[in-house]
N, C-alpha and C. Protein backbone atom coordinates (compact mmCIF):
# COMPACT_ATOMS: atom_id res chain seq x y z
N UNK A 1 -1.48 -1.25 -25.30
CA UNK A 1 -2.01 0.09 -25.09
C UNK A 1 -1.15 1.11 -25.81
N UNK A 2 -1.70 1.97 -26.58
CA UNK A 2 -0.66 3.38 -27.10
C UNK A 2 -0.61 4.36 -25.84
N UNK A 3 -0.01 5.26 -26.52
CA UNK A 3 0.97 6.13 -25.38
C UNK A 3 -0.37 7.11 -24.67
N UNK A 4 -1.67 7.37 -25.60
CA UNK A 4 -2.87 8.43 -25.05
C UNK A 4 -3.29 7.07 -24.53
N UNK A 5 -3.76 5.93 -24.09
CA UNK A 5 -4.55 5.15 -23.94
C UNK A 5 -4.17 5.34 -21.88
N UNK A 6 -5.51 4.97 -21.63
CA UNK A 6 -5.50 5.42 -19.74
C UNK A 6 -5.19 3.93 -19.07
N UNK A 7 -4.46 3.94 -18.24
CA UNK A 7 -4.02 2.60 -17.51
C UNK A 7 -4.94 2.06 -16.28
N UNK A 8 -5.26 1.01 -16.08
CA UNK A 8 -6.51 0.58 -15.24
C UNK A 8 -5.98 0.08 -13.84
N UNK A 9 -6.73 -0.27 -12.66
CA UNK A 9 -6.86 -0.83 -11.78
C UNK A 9 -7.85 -2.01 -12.15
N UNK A 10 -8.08 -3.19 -11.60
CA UNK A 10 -9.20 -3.92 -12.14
C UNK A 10 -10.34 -3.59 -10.95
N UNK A 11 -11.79 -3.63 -11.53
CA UNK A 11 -12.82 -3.00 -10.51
C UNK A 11 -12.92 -3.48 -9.15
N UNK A 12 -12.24 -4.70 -9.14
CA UNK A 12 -12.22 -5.22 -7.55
C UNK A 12 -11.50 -3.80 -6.79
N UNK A 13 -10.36 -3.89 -6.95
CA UNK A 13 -9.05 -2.42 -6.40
C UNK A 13 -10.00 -1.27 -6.41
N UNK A 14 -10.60 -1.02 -7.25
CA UNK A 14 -10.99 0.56 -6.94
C UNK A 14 -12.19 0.22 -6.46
N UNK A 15 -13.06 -0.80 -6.26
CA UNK A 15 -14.26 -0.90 -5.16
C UNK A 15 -13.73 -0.66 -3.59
N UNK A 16 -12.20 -1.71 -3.76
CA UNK A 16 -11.75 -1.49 -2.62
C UNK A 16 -11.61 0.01 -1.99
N UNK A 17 -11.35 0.46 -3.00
CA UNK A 17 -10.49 1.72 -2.53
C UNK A 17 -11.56 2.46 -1.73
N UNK A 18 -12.95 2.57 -3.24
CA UNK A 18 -14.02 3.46 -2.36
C UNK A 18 -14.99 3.00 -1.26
N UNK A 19 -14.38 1.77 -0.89
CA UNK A 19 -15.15 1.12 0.19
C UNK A 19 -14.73 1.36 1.12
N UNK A 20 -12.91 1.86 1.13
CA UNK A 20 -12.13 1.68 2.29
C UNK A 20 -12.12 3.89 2.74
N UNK A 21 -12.29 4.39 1.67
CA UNK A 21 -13.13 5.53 1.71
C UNK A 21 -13.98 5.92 2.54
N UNK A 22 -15.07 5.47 1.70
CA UNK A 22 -16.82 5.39 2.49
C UNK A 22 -16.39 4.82 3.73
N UNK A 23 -15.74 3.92 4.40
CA UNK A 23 -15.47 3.52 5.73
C UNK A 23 -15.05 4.74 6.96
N UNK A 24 -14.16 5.38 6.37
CA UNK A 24 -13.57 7.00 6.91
C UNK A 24 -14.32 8.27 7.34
N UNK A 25 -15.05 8.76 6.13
CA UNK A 25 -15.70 9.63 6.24
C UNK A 25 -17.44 9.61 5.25
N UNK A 26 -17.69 8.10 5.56
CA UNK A 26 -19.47 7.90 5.62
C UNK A 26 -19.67 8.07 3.95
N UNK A 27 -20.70 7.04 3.66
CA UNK A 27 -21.43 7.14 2.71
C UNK A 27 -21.23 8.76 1.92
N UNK A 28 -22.08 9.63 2.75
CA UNK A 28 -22.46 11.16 2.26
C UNK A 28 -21.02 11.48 1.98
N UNK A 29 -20.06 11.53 3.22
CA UNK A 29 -19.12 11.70 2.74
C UNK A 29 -18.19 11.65 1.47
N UNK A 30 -18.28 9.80 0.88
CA UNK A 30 -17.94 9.52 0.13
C UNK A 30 -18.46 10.35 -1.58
N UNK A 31 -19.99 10.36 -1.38
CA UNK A 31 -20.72 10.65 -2.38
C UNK A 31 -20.43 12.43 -2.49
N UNK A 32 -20.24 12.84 -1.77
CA UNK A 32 -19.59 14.09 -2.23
C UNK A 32 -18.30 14.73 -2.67
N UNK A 33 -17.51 13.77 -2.25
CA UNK A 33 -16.03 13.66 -2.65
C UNK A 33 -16.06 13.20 -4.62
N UNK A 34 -16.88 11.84 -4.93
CA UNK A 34 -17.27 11.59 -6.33
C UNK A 34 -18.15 12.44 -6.64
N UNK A 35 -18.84 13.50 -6.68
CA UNK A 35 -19.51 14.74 -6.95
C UNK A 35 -18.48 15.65 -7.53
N UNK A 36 -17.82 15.99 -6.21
CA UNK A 36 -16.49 17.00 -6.90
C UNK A 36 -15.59 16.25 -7.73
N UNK A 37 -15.65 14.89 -7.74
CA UNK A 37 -14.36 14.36 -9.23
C UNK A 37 -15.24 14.07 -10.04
N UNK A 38 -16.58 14.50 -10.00
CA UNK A 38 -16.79 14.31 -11.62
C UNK A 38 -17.47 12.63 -11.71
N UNK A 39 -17.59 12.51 -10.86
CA UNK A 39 -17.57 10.68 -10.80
C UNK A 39 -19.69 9.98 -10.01
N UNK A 40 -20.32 10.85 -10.40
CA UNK A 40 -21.44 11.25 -9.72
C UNK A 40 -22.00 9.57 -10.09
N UNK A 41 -21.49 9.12 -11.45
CA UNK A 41 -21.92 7.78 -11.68
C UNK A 41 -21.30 6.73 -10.73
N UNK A 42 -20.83 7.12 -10.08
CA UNK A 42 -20.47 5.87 -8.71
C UNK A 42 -20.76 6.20 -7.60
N UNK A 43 -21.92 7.45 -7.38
CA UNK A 43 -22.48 7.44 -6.28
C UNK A 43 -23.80 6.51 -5.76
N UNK A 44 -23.18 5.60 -4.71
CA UNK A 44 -24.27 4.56 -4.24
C UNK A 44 -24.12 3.20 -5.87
N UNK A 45 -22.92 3.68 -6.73
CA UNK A 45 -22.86 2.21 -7.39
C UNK A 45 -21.95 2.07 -7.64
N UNK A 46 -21.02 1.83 -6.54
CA UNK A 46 -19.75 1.30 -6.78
C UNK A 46 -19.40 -0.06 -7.51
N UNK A 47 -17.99 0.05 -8.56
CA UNK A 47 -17.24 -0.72 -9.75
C UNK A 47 -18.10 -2.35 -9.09
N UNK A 48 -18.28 -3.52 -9.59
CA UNK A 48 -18.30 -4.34 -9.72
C UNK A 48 -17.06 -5.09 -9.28
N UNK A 49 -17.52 -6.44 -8.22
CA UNK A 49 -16.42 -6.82 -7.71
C UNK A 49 -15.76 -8.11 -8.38
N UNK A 50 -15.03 -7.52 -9.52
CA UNK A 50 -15.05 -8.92 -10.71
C UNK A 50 -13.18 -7.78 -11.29
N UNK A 51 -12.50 -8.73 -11.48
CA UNK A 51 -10.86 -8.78 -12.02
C UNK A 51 -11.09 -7.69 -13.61
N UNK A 52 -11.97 -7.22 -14.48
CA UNK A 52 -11.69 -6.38 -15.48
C UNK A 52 -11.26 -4.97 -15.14
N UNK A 53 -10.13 -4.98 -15.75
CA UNK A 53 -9.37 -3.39 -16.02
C UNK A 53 -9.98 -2.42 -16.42
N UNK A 54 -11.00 -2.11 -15.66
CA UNK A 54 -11.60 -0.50 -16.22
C UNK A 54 -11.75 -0.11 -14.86
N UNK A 55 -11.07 0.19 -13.72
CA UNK A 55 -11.23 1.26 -12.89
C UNK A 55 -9.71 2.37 -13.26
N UNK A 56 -9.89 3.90 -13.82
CA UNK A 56 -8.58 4.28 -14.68
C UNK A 56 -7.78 4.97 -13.26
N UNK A 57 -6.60 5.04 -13.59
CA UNK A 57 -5.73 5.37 -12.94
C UNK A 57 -6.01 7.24 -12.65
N UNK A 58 -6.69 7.68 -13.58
CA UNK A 58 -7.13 9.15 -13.83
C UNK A 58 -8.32 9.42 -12.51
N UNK A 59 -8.86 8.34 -13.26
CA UNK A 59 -10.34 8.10 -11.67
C UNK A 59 -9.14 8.06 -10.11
N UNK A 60 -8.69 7.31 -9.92
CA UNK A 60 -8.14 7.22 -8.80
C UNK A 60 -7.89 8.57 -8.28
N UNK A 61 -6.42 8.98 -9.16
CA UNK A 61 -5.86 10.18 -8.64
C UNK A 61 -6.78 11.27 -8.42
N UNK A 62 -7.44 11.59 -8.96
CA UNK A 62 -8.70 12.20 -9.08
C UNK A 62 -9.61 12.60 -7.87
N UNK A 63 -10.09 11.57 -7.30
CA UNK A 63 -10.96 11.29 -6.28
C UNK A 63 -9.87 11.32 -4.90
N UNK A 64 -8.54 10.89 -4.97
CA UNK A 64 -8.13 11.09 -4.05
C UNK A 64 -7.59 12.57 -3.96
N UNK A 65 -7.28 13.51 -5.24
CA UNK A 65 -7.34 14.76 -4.85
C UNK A 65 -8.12 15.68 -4.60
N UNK A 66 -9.49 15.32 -4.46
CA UNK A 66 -10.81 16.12 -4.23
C UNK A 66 -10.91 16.13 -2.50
N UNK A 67 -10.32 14.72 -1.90
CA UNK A 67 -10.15 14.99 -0.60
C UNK A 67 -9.54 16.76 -0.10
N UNK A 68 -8.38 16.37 -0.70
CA UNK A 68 -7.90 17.87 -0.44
C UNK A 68 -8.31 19.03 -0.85
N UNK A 69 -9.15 18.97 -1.38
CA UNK A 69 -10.30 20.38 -1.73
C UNK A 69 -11.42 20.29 -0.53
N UNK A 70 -11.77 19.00 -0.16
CA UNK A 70 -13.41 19.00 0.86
C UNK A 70 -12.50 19.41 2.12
N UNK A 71 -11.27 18.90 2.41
CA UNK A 71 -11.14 19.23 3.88
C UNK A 71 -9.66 19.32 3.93
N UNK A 72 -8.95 19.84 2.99
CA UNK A 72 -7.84 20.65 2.99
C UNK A 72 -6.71 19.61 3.36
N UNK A 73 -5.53 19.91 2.80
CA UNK A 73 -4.05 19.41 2.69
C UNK A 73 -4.07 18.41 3.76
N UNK A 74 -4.16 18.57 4.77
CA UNK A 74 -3.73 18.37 6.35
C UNK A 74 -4.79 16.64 6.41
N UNK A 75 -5.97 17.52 6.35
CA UNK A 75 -7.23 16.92 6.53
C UNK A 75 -7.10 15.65 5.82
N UNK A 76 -7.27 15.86 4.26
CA UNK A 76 -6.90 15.29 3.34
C UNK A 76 -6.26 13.78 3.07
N UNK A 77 -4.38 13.90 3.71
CA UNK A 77 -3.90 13.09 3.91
C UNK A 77 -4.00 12.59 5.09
N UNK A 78 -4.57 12.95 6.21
CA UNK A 78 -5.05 11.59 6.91
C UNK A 78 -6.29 11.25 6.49
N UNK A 79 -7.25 11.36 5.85
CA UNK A 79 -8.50 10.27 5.47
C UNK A 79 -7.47 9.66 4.43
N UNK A 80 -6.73 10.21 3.92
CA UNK A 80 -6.05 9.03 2.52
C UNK A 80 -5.51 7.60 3.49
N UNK A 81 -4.64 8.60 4.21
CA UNK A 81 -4.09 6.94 5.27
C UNK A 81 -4.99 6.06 5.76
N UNK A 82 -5.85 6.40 6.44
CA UNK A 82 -6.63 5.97 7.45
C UNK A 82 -7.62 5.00 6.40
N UNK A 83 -7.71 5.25 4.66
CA UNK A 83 -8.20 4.66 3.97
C UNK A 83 -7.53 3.43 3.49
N UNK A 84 -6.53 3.89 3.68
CA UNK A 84 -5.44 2.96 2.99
C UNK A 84 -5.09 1.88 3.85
N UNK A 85 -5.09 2.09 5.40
CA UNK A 85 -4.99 0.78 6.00
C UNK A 85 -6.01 0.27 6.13
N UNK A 86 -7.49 0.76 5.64
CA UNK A 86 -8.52 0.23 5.72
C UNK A 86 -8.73 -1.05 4.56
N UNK A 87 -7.75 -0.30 3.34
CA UNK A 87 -7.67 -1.06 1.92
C UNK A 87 -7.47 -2.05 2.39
N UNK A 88 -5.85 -2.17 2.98
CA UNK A 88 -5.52 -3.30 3.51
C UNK A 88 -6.29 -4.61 3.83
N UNK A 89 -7.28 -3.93 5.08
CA UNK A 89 -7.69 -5.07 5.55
C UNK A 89 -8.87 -5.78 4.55
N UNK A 90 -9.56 -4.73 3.53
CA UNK A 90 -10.23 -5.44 2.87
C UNK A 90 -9.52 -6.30 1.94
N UNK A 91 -8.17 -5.54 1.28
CA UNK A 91 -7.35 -6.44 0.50
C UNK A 91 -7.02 -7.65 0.68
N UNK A 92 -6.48 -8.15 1.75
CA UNK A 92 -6.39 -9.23 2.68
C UNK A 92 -7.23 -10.49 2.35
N UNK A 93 -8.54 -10.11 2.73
CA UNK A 93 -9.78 -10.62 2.75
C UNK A 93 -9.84 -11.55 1.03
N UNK A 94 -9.60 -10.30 0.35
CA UNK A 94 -9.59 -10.67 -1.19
C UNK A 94 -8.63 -11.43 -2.01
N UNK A 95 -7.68 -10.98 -1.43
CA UNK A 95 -6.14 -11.28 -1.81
C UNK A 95 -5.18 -12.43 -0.96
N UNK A 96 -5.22 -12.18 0.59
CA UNK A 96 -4.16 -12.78 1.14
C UNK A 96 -4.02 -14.57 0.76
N UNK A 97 -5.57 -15.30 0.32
CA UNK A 97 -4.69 -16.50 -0.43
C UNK A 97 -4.11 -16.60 -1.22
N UNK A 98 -4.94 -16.20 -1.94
CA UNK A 98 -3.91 -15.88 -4.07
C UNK A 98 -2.35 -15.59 -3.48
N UNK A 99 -1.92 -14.79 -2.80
CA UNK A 99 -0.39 -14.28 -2.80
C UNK A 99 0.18 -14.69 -1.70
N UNK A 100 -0.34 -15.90 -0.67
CA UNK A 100 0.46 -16.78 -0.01
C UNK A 100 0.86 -16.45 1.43
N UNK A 101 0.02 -15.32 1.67
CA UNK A 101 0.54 -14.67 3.11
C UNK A 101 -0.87 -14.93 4.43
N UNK A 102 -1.62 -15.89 3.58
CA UNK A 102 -2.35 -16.77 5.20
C UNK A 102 -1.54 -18.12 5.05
N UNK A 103 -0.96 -18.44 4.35
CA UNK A 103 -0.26 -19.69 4.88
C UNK A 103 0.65 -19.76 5.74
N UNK A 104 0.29 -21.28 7.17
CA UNK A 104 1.23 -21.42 8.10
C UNK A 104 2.69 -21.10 8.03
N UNK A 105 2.58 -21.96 7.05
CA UNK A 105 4.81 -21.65 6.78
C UNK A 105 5.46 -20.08 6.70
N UNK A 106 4.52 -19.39 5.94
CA UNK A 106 4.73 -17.69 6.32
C UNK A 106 4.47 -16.96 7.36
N UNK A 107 3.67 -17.07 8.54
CA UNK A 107 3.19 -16.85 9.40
C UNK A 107 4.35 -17.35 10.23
N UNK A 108 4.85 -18.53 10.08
CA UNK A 108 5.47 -18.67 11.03
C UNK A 108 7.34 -18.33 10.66
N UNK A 109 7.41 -17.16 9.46
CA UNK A 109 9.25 -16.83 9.44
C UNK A 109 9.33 -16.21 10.25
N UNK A 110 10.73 -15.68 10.05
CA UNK A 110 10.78 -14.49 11.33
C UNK A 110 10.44 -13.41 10.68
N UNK A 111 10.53 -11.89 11.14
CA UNK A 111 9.92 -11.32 11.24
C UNK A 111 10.32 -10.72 9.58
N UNK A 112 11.68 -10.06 10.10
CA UNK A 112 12.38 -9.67 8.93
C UNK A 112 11.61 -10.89 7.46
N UNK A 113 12.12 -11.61 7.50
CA UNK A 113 11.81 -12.36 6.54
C UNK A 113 10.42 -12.10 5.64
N UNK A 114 9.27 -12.08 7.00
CA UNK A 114 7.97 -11.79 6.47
C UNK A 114 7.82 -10.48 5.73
N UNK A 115 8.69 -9.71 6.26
CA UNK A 115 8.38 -8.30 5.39
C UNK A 115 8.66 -8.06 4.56
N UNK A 116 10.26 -8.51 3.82
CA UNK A 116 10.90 -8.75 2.64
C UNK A 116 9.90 -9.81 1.82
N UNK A 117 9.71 -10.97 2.21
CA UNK A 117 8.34 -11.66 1.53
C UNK A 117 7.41 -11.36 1.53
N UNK A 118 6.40 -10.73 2.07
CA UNK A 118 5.21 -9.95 2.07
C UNK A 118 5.44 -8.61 1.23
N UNK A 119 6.48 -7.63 1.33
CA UNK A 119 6.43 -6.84 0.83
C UNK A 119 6.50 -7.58 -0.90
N UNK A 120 7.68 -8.01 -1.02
CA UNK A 120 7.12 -8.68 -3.04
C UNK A 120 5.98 -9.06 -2.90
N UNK A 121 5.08 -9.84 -2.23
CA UNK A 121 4.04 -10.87 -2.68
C UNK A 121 3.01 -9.40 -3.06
N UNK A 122 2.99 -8.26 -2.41
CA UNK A 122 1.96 -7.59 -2.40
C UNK A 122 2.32 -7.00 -4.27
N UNK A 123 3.30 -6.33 -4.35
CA UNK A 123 4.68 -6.20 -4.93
C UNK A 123 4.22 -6.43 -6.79
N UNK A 124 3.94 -8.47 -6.43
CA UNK A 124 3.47 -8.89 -7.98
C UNK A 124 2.25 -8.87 -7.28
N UNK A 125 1.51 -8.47 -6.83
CA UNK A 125 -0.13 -8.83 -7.04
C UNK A 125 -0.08 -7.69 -7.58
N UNK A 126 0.22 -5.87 -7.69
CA UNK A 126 0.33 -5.19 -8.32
C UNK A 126 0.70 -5.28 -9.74
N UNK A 127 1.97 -6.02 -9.71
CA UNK A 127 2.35 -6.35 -11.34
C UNK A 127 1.52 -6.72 -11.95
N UNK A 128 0.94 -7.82 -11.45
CA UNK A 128 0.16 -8.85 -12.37
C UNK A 128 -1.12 -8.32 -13.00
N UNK A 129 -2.06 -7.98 -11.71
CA UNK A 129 -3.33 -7.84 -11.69
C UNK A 129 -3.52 -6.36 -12.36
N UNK A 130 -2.92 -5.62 -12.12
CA UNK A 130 -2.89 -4.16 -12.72
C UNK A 130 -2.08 -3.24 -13.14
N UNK A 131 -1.81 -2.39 -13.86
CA UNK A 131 -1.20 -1.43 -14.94
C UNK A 131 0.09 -0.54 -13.41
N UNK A 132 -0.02 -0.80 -12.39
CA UNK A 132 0.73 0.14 -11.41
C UNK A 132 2.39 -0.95 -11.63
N UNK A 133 3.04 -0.14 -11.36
CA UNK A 133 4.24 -1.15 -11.99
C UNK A 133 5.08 -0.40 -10.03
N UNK A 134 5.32 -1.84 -9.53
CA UNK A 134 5.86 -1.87 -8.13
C UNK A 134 7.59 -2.49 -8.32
N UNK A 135 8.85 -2.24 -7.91
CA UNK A 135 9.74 -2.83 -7.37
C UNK A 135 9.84 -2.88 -6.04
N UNK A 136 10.99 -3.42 -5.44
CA UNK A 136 11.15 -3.63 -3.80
C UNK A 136 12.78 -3.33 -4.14
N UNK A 137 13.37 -2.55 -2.89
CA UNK A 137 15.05 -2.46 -2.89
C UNK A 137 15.37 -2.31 -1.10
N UNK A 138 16.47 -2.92 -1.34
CA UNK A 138 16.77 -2.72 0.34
C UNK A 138 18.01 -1.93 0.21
N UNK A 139 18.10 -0.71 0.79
CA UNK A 139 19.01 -0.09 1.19
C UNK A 139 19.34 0.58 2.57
N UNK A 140 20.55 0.72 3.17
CA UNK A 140 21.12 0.70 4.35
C UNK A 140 19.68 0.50 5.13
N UNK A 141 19.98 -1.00 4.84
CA UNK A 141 18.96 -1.60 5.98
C UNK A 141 17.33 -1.06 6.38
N UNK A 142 17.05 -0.45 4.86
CA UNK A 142 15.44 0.00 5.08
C UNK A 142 14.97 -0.94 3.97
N UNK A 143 13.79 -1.11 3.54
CA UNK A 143 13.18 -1.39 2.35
C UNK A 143 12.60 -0.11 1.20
N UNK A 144 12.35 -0.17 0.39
CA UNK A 144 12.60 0.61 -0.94
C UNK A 144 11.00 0.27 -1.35
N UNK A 145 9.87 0.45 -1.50
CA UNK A 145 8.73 0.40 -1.74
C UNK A 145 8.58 1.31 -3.09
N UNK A 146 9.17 0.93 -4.15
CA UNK A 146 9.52 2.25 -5.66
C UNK A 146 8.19 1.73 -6.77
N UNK A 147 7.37 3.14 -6.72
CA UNK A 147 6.30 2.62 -7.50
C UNK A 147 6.77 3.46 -8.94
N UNK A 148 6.39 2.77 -10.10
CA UNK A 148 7.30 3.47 -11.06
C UNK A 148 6.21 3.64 -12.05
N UNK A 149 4.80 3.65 -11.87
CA UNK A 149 4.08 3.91 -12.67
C UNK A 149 2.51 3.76 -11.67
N UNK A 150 2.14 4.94 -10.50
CA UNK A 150 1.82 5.32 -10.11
C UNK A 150 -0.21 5.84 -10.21
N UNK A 151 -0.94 4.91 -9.64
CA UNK A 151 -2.10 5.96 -9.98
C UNK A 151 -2.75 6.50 -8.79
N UNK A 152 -2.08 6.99 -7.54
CA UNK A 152 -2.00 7.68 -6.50
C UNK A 152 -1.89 9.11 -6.86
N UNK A 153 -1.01 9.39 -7.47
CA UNK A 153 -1.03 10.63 -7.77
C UNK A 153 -0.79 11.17 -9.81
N UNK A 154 -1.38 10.18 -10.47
CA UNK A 154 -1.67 10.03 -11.69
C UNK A 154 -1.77 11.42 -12.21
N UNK A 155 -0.86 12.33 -13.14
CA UNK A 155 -0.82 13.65 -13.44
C UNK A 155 -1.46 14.65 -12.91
N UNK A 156 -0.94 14.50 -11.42
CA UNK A 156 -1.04 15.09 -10.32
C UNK A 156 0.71 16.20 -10.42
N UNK A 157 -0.02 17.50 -9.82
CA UNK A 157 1.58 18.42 -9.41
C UNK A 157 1.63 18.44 -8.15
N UNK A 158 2.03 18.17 -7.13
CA UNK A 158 1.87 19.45 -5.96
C UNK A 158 3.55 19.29 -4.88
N UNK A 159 3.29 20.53 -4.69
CA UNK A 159 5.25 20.36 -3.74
C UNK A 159 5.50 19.42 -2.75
N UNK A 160 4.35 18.50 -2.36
CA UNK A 160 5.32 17.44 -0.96
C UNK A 160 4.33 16.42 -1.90
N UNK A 161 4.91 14.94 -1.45
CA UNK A 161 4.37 13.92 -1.71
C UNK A 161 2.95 13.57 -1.55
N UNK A 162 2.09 12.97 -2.41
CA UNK A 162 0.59 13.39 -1.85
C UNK A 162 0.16 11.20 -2.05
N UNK A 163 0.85 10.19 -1.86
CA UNK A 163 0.82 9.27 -2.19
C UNK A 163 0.39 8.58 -1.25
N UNK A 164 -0.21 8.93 -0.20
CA UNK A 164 -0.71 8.91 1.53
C UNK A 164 -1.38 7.67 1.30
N UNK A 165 -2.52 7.06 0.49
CA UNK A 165 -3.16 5.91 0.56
C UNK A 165 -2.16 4.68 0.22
N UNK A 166 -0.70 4.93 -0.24
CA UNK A 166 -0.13 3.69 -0.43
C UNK A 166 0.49 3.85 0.97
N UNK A 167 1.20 4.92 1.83
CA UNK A 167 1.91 4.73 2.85
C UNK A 167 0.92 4.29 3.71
N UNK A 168 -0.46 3.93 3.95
CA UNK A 168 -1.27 4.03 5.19
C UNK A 168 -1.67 2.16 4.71
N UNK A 169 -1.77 1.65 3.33
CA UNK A 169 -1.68 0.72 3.34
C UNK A 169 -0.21 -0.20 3.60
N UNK A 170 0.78 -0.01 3.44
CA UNK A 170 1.62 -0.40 3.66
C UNK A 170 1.93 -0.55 5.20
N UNK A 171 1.46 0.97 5.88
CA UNK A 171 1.76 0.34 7.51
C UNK A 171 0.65 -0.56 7.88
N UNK A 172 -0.79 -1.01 7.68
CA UNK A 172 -1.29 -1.67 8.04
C UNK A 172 -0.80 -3.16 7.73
N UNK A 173 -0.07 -3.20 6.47
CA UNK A 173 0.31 -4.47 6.21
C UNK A 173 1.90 -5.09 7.31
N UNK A 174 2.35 -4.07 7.67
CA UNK A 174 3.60 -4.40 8.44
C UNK A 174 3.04 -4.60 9.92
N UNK A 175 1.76 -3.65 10.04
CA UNK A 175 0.67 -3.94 11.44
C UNK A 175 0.40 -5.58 11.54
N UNK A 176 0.23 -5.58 10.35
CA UNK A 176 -0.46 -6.95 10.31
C UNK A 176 0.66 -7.99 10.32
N UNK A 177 1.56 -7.63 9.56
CA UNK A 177 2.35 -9.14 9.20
C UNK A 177 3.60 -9.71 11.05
N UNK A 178 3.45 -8.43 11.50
CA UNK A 178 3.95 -8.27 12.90
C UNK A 178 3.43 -8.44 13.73
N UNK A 179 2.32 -8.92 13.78
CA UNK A 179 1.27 -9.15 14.64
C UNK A 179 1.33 -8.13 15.71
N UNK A 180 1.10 -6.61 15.29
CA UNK A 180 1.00 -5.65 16.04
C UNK A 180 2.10 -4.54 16.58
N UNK A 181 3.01 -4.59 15.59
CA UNK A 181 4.09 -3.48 15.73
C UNK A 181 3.92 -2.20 14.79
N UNK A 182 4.48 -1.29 15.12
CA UNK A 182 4.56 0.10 14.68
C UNK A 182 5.67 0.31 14.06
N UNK A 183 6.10 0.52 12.52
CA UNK A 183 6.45 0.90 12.09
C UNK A 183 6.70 2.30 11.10
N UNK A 184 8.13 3.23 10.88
CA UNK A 184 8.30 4.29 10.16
C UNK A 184 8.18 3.96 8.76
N UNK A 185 6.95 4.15 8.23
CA UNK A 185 7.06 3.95 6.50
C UNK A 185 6.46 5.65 6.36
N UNK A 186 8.17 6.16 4.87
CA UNK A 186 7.57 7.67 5.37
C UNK A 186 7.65 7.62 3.17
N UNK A 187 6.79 8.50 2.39
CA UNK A 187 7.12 8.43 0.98
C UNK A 187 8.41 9.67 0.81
N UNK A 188 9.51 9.44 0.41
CA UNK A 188 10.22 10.44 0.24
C UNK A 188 10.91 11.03 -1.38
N UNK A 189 10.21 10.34 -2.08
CA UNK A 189 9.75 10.74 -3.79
C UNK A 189 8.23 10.74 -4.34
N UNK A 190 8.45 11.55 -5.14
CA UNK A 190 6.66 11.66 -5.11
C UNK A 190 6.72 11.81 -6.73
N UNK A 191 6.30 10.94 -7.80
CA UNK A 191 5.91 11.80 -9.00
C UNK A 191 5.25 13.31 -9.37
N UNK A 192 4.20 13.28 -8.61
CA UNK A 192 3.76 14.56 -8.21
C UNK A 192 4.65 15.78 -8.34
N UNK A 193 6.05 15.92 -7.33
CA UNK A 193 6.47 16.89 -7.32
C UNK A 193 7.30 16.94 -8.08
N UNK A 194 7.41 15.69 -9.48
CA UNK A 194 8.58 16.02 -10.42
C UNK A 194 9.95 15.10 -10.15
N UNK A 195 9.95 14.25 -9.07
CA UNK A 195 10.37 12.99 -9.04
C UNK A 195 10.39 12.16 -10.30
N UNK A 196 11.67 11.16 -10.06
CA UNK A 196 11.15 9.68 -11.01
C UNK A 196 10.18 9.31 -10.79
N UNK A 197 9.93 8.94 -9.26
CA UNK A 197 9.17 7.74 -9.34
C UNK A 197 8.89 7.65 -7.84
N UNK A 198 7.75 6.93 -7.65
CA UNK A 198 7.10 6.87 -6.23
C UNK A 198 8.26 6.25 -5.22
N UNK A 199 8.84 6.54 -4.32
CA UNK A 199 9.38 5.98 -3.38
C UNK A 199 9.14 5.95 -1.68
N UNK A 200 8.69 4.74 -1.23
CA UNK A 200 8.34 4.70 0.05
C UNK A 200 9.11 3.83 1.16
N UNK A 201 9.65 4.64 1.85
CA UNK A 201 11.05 3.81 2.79
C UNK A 201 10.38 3.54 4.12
N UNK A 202 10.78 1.92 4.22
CA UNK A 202 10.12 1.91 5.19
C UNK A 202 11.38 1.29 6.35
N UNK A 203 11.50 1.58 7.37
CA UNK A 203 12.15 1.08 8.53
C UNK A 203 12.28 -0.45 8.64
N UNK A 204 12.89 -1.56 8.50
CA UNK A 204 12.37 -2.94 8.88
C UNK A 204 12.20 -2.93 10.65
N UNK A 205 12.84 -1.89 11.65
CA UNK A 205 12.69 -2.03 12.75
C UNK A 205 11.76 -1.64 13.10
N UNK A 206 10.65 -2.01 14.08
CA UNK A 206 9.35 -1.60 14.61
C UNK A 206 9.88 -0.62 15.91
N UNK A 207 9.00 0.57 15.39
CA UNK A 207 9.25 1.56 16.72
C UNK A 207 8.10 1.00 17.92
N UNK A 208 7.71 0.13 17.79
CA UNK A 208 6.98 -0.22 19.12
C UNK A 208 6.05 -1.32 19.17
């Protein structure tokens, strides 16, 4: 790709996304949110559920900042979350054999373990499958969730972190891999506001 060329999701990911969308705030909902991004051609025909790289990273950010125009800042980032652990569970569905996290032997580490392994497995399914470029870091005893090429908030500005659909998938995945604990995953770098790079810290201890 040259340096103007737009970076993709493959259409499975961004069906997900607007499926896990449309789940939140309804069909109409959805179809008016792709109205205001410009995206009127994916109303009622959402991407094709097949591995090619043409859902753009521009589309993403896009559609997830029109939230915050239909129902404001506040509003906004909780349908992003509430979408994002929705991603999850469809991701799961799609994903969790390919990357090894319905198998017994993982299911049954301890806990810690699963999250440090679950968190990479999710980690390279990003690498691999699409243009978003993910590391993992553990520091004083949190995990490091550092997205370094971002289409959450894809030449996006705004002053607090607006990356809400990766933090809302990520707690559903620690929901899940815990078989039902509550964890602090908070983003505390944001490209958006002029950051390096996406960073999302998450607690390994479950607040409940």
């Amino acid at each position: 790709m040259n340096s103007s060329a737009s970076y993709y999701y493959p259409n499975r990911m961004g069906r997900i996304i607007l499926d896990s969308l449309g789940e939140v705030v309804g069909r109409n909902g959805l179809n008016a949110i792709l109205n205001l991004a410009g995206r009127q051609d994916l109303m009622d025909n959402l991407p094709p559920n097949d591995t090619n790289l043409e859902f753009t990273f521009e589309s993403i950010s896009w559609i997830l900042a029109q939230l915050e125009q239909a129902y404001g800042p506040r509003g906004g980032r909780g349908i992003s979350m509430r979408a994002g652990r929705a991603a999850f569970k469809y991701g799961i569905r799609e994903y969790g054999q390919q990357i090894g996290l319905m198998e017994t032997a993982f299911r049954l580490l301890p806990l810690s373990s699963k999250i440090r392994m679950g968190g990479q497995a999710l980690a390279d399914l990003f690498n691999k499958h699409t243009d978003q470029r993910v590391s993992i870091h553990e520091q004083d005893g949190k995990l490091l969730w550092v997205i370094e090429r971002c289409p959450l908030c894809w030449q996006r500005h705004a002053d607090e972190p607006v990356c809400h659909l990766a933090v809302g998938l990520l707690q559903e995945s620690l929901y899940w891999l815990s078989g039902g604990k509550i964890f602090n995953v908070t983003e505390v770098l944001c490209v958006a506001k002029g950051d390096p790079n996406c960073t999302i810290e998450i607690d390994q201890t479950p607040l409940a």
